[in-house]
C-alpha atoms as a PDB file:
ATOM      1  CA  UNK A   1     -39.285   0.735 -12.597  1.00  0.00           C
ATOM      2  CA  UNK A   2     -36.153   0.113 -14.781  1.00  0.00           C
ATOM      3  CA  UNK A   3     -35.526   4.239 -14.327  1.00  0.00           C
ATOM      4  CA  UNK A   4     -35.573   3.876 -10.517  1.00  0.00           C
ATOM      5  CA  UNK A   5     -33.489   1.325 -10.388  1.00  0.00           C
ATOM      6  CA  UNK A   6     -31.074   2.935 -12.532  1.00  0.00           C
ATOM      7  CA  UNK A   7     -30.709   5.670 -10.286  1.00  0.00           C
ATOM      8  CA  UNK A   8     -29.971   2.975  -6.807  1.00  0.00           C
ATOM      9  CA  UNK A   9     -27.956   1.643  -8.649  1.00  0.00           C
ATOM     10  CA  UNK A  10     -25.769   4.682  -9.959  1.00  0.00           C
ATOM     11  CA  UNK A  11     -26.334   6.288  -5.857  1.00  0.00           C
ATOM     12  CA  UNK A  12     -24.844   2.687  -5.171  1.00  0.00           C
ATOM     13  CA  UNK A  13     -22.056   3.205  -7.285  1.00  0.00           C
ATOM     14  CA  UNK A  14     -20.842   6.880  -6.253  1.00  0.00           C
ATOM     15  CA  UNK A  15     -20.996   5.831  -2.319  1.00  0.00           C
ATOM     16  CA  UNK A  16     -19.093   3.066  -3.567  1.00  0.00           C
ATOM     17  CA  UNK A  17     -16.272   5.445  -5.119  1.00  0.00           C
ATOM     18  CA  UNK A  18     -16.263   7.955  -2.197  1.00  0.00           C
ATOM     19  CA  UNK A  19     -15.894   5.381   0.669  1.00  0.00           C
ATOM     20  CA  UNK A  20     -12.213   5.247   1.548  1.00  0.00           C
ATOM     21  CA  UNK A  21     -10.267   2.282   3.797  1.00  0.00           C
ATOM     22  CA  UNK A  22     -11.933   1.834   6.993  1.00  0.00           C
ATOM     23  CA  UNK A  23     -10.163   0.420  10.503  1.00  0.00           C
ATOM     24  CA  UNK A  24      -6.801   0.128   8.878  1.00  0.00           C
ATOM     25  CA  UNK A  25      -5.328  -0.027  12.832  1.00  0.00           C
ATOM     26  CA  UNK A  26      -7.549  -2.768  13.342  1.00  0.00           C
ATOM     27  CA  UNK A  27      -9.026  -1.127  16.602  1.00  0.00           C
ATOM     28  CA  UNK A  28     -12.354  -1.633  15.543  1.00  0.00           C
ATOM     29  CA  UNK A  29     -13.233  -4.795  16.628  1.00  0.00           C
ATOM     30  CA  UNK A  30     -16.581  -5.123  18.973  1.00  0.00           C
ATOM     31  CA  UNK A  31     -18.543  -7.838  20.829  1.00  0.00           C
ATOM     32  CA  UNK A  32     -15.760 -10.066  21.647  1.00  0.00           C
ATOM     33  CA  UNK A  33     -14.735 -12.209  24.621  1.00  0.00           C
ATOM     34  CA  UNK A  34     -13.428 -10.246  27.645  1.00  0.00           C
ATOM     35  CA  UNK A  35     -10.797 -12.914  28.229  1.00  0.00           C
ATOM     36  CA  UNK A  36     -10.314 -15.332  25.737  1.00  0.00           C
ATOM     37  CA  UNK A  37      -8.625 -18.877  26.989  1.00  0.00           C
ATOM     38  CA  UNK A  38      -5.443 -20.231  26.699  1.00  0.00           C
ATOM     39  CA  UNK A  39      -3.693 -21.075  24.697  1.00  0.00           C
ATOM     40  CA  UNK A  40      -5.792 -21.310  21.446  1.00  0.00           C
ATOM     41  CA  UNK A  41      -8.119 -18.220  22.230  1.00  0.00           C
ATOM     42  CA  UNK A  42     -11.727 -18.872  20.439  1.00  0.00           C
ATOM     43  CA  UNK A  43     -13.547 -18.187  17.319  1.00  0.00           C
ATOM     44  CA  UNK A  44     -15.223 -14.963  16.509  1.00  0.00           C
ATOM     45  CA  UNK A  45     -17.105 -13.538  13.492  1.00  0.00           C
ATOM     46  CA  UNK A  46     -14.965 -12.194  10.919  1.00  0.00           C
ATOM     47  CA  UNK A  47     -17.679  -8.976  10.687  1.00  0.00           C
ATOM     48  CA  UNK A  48     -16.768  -8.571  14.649  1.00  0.00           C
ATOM     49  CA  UNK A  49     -13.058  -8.995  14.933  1.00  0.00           C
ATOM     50  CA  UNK A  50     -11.957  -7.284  11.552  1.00  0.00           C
ATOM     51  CA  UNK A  51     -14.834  -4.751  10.020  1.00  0.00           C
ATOM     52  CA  UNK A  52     -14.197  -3.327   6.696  1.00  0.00           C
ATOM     53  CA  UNK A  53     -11.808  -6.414   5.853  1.00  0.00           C
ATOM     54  CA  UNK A  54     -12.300  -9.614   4.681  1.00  0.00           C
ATOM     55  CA  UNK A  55     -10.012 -12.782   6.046  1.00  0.00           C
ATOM     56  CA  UNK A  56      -9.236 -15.430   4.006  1.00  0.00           C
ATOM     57  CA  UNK A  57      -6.806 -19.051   3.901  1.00  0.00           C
ATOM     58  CA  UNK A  58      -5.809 -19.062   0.482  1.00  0.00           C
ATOM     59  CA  UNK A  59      -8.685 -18.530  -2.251  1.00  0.00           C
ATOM     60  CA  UNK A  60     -11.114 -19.711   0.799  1.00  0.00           C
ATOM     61  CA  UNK A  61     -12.680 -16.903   2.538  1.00  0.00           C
ATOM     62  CA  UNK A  62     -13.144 -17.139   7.129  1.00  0.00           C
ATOM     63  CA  UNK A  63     -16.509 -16.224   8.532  1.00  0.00           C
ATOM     64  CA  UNK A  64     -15.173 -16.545  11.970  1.00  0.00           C
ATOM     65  CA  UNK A  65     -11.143 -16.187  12.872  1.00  0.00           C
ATOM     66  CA  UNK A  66      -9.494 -17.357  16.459  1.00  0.00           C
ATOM     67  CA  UNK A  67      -8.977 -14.200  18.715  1.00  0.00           C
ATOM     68  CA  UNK A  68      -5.798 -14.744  21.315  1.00  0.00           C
ATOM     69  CA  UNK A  69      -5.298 -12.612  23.822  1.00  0.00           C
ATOM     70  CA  UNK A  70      -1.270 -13.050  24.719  1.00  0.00           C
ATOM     71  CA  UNK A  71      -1.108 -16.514  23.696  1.00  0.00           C
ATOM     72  CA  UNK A  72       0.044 -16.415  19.570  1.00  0.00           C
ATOM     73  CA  UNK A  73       0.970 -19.847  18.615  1.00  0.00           C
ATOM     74  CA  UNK A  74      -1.230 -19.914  15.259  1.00  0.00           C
ATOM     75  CA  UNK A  75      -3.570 -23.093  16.040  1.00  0.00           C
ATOM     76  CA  UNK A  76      -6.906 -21.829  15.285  1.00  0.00           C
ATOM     77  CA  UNK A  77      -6.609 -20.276  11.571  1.00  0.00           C
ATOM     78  CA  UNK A  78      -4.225 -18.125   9.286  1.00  0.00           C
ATOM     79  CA  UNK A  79      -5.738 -15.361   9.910  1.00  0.00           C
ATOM     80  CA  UNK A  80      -5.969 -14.332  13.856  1.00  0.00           C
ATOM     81  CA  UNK A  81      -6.592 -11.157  16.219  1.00  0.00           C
ATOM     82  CA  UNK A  82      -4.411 -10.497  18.438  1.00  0.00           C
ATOM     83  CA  UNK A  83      -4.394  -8.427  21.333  1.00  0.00           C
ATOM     84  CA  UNK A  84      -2.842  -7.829  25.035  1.00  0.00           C
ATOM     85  CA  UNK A  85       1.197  -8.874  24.991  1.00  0.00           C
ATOM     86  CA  UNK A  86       0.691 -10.130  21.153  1.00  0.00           C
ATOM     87  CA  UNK A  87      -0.574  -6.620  19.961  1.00  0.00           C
ATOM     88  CA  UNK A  88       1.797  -4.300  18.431  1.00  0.00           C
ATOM     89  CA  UNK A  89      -0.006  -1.337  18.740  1.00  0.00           C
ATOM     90  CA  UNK A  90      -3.170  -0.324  20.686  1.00  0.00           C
ATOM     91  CA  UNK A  91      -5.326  -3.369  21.652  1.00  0.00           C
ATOM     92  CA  UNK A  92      -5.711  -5.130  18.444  1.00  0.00           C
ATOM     93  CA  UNK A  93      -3.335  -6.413  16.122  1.00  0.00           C
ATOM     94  CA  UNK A  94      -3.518  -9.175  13.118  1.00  0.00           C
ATOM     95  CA  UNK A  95      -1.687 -11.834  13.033  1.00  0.00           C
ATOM     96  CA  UNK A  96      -0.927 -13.511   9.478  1.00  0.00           C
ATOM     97  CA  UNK A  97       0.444 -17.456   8.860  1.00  0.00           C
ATOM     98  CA  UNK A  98       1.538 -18.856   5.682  1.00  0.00           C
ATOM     99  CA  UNK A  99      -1.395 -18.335   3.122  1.00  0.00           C
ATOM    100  CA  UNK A 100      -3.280 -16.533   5.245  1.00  0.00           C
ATOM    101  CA  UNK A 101      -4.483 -12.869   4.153  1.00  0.00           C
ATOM    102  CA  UNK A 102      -6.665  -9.692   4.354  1.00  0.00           C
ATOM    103  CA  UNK A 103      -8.363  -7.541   1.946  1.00  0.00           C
ATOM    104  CA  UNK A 104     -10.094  -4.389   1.572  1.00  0.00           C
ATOM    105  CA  UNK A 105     -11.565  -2.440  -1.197  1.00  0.00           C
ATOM    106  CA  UNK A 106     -11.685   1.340  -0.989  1.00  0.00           C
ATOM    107  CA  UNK A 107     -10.794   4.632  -2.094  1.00  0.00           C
ATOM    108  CA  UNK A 108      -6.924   5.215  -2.667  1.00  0.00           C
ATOM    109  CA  UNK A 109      -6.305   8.883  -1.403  1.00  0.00           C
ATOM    110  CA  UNK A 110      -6.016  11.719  -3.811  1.00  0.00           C
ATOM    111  CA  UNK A 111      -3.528  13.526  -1.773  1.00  0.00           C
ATOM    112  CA  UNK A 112      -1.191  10.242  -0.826  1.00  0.00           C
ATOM    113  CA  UNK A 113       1.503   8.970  -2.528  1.00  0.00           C
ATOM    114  CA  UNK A 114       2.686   5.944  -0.029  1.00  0.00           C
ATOM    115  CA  UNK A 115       1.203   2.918   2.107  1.00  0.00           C
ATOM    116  CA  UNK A 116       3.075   2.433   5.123  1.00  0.00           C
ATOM    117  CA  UNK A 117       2.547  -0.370   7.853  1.00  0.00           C
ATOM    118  CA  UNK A 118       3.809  -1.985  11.201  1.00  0.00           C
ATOM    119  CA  UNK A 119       4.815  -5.768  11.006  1.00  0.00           C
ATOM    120  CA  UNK A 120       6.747  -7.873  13.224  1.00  0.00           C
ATOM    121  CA  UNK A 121       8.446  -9.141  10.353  1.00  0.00           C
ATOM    122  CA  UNK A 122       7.849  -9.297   6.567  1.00  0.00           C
ATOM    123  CA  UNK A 123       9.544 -12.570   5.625  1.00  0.00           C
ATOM    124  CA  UNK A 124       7.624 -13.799   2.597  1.00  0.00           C
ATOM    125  CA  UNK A 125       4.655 -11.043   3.382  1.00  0.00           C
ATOM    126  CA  UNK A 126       3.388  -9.739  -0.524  1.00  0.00           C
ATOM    127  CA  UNK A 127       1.578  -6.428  -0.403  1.00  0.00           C
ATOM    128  CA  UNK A 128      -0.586  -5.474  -3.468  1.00  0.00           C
ATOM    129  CA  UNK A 129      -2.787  -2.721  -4.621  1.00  0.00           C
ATOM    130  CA  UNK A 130      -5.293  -2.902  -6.935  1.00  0.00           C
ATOM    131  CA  UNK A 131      -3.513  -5.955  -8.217  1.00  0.00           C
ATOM    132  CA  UNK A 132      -0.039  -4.806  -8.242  1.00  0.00           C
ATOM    133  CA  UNK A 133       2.746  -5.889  -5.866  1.00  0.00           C
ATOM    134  CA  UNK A 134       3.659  -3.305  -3.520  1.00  0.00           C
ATOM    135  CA  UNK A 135       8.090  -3.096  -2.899  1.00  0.00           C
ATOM    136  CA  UNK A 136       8.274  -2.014   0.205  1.00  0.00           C
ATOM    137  CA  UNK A 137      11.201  -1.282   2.786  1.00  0.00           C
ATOM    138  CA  UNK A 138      11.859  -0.329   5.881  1.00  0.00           C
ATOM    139  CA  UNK A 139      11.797   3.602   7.191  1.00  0.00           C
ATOM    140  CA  UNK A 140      11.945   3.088  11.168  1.00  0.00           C
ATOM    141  CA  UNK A 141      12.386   0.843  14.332  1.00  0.00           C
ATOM    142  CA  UNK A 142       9.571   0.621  17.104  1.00  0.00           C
ATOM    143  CA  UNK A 143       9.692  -1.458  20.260  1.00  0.00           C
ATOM    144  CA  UNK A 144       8.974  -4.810  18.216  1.00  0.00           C
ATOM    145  CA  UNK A 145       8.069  -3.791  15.157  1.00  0.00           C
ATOM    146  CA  UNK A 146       9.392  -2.530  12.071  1.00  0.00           C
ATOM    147  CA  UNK A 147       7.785   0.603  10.456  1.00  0.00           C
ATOM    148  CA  UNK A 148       7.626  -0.073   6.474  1.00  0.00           C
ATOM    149  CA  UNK A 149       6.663   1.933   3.255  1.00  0.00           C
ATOM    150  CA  UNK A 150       6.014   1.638  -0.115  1.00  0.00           C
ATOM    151  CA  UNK A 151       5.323   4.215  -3.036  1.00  0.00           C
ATOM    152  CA  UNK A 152       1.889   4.083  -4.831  1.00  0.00           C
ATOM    153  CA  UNK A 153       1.809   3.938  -8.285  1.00  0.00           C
ATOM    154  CA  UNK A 154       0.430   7.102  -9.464  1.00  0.00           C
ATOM    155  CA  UNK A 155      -2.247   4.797 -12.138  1.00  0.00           C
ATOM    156  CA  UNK A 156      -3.761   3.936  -8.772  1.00  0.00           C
ATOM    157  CA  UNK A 157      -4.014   6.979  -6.835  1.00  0.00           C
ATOM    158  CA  UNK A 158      -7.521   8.675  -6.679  1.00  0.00           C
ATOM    159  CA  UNK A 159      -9.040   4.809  -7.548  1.00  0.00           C
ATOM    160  CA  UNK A 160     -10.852   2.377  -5.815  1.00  0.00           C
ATOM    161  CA  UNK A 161      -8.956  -0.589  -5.642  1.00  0.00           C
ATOM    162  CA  UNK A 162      -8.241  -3.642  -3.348  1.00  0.00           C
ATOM    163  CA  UNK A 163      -5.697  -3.690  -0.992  1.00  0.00           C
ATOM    164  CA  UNK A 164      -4.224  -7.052   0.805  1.00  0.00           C
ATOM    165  CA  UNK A 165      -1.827  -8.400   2.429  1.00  0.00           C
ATOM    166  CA  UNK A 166      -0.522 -12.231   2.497  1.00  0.00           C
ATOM    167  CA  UNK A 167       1.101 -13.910   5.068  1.00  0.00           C
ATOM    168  CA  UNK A 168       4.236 -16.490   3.851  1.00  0.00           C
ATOM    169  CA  UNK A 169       5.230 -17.209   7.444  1.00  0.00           C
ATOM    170  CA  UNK A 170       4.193 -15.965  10.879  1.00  0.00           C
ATOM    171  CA  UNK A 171       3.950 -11.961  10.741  1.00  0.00           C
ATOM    172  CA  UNK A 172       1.956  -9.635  13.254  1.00  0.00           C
ATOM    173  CA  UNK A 173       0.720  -6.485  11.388  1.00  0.00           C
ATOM    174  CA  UNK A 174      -0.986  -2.864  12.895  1.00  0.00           C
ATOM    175  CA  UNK A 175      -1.660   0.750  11.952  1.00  0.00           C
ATOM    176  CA  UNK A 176      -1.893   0.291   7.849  1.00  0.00           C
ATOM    177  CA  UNK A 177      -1.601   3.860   7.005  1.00  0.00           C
ATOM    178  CA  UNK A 178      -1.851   5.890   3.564  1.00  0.00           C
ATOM    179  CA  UNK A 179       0.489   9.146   3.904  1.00  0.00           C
ATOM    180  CA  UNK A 180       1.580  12.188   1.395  1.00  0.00           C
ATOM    181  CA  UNK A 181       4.950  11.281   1.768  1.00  0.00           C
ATOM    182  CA  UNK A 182       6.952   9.229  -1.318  1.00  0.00           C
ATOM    183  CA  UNK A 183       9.183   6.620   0.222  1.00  0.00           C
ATOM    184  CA  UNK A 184      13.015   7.520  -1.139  1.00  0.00           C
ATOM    185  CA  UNK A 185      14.210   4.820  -3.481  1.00  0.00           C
ATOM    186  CA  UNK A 186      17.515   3.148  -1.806  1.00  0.00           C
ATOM    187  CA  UNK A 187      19.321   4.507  -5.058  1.00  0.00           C
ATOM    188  CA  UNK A 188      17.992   7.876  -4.903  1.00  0.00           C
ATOM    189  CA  UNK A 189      19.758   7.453  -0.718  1.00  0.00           C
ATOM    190  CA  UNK A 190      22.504   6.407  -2.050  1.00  0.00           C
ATOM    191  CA  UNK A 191      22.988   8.757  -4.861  1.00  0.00           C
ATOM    192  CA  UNK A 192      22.135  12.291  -2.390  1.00  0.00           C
ATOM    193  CA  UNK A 193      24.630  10.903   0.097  1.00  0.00           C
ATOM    194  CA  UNK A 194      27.598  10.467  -2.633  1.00  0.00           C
ATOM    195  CA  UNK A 195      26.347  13.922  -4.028  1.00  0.00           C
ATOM    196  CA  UNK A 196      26.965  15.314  -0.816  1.00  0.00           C
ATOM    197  CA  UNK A 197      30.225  13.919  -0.033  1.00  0.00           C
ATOM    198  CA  UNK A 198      31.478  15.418  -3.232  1.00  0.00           C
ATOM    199  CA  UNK A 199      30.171  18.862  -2.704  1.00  0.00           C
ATOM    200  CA  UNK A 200      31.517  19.065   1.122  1.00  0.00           C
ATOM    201  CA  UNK A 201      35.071  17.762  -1.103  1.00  0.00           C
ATOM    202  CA  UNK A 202      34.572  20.039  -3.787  1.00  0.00           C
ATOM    203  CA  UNK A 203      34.224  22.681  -0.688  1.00  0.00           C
ATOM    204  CA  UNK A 204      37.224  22.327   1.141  1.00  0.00           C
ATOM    205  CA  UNK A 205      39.175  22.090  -2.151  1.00  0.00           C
ATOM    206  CA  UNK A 206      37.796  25.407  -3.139  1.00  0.00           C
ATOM    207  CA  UNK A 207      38.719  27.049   0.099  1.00  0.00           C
ATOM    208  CA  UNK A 208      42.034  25.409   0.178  1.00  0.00           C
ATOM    209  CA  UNK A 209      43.026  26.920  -3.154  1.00  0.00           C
ATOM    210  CA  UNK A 210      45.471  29.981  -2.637  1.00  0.00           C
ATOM    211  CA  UNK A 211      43.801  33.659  -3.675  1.00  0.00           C
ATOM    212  CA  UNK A 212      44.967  36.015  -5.537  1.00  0.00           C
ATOM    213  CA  UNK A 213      46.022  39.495  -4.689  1.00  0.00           C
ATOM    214  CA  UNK A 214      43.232  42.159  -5.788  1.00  0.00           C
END
């Protein structure tokens, strides 16, 4: 008896390990109303509207979150899908108020060395990974959204860890993405820019200098 439940239990623990983040552009979601009402949408199952996450208003965890449907005005909870005008990307979208926040627990990518994500806006938004705070900054501009990225600390990579996001003020995120690519430090910009400016100097003094007769 104790042997076979040794062996669930270490079956439990490898599937565990292998399983990486699931329905990180939130376009999972099933079962829900066809047209939610305005302006404060309705409640749906957490387990519906956001699979593989968890949603939660401060340390208290949501079985059931408000779903709006181009109406966003944050009256149901902190945590809310979005979708139709409100979305950012594809259908669904997640919309985060202050102390509001989602988590997931998987399997950080062997091969990835960045998180990158759409939001609205980031004021007061904290990103962590396995416990660590994520700096992040912005790479691109989309049609009302802001593409951001942060490096992963290499302790992390290959581990399972937690990953969450939490709201300080009224943010809309979409299409959480792990990716190969290492986000340039601002310093390391700065530094290949000046570098290059003094080699395209160093250049034209070179070739301004008078030769010599052979």
């Amino acid at each position: 008896m104790i042997a076979t439940v040794l062996v669930v239990a270490m079956v439990f623990a490898v599937s565990v390990r292998g399983q990486g983040f699931i329905n990180l552009n939130f376009e999972s979601a099933y079962n829900l109303p066809s047209n939610p009402p305005p302006p404060n949408g309705t409640y749906v199952p957490v387990s519906n509207a956001l699979p593989g996450w968890a949603a939660f208003d401060g340390p208290n965890a949501y079985s059931d979150i408000y779903y709006v449907s181009n109406f966003f005005y944050g009256a149901g909870t902190a945590v809310e899908l979005a979708s139709g005008s409100v979305a950012l990307n594809g259908t669904f979208s997640v919309g985060l108020y202050g102390g509001g926040s989602i988590s997931q627990t998987g399997l950080v990518p062997n091969s990835d060395e960045s998180l990158q994500f759409e939001a609205s806006s980031t004021l007061n938004l904290e990103v962590t990974l396995g416990g660590q705070n994520l700096s992040y900054s912005a790479l691109s501009k989309g049609p009302g959204y802001t593409l951001y990225g942060a490096n992963i600390p290499g302790s992390l990579v290959g581990q399972v860890e937690e990953l969450e996001f939490i709201g300080g003020s009224d943010i809309v995120l979409d299409n959480i993405q792990f990716s190969p690519m290492s986000i340039p430090e601002p310093g390391e910009s700065g530094l290949i820019g000046v570098g290059a400016v003094l080699f395209g100097v160093c250049r034209r003094r070179k070739d301004a200098w008078p030769r010599k007769n052979t």
